[in-house]
Protein backbone atom coordinates (compact mmCIF):
# COMPACT_ATOMS: atom_id res chain seq x y z
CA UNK A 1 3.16 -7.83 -19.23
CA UNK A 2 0.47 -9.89 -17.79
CA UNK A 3 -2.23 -8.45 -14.98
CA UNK A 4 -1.90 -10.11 -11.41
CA UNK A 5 -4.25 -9.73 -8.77
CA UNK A 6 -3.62 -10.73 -4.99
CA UNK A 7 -6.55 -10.93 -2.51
CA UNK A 8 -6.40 -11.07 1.35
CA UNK A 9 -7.70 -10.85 4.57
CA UNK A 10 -5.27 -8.44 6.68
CA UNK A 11 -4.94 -8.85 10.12
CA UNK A 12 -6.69 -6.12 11.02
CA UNK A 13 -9.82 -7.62 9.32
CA UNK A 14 -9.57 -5.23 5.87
CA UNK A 15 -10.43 -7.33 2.87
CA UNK A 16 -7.22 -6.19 0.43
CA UNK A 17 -7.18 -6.38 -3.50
CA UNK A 18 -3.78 -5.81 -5.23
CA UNK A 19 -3.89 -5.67 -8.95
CA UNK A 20 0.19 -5.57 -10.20
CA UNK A 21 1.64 -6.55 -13.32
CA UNK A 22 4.14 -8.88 -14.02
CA UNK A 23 6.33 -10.33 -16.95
CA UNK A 24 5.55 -13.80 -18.23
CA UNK A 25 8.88 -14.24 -19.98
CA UNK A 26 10.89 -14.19 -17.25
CA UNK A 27 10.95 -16.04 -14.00
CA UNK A 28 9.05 -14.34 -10.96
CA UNK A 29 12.49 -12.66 -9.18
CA UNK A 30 11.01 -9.29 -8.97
CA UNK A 31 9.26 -8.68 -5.55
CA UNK A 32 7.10 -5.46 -4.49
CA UNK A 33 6.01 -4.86 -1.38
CA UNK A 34 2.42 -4.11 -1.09
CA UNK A 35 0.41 -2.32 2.34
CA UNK A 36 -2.79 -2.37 3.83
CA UNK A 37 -4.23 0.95 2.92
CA UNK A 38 -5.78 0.97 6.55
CA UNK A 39 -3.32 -0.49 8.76
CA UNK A 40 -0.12 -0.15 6.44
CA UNK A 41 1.09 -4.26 6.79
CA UNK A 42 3.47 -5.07 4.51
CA UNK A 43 2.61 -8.16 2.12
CA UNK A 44 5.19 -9.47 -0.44
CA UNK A 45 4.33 -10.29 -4.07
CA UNK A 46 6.12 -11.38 -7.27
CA UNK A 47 5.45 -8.83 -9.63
CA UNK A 48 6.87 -5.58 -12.03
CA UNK A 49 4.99 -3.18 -10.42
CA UNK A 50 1.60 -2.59 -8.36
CA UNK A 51 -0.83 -0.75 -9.79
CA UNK A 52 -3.81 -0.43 -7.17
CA UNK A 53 -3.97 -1.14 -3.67
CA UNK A 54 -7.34 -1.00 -2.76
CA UNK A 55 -10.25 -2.55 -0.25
CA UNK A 56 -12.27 -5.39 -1.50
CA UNK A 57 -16.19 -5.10 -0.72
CA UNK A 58 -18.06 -8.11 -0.98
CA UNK A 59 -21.39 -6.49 -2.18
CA UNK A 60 -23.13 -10.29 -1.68
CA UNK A 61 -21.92 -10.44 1.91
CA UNK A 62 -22.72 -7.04 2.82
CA UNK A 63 -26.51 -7.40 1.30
CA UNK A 64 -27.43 -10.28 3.51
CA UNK A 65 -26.12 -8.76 6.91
């Protein structure tokens, strides 16, 4: 199994970070579904399994605002 992480901006404006895990000897057929933890939309990956769902904070961004 090899760590995977997916980062996006959801269209409610949450930064999300998904870290999952996949299998690199077999070809990516496995998809989890994966929700915003504030506004719950759904976002497909190809993985095993998801591991943490969390928000992303930009510490650099949010020290110059």
């Amino acid at each position: 199994m090899v760590g995977v992480v997916a980062v996006w901006r959801c269209k409610c404006g949450l930064r999300v970070k998904v870290v999952a895990e996949a299998d690199t000897h077999q070809p990516p057929s496995r998809k989890v579904v994966a929700s915003c933890p504030k506004c719950g939309e759904p976002r497909i990956l190809h993985a095993e399994k998801i591991v943490s769902v969390t928000e992303l904070i930009d510490f650099a961004l949010s020290a110059s605002a």
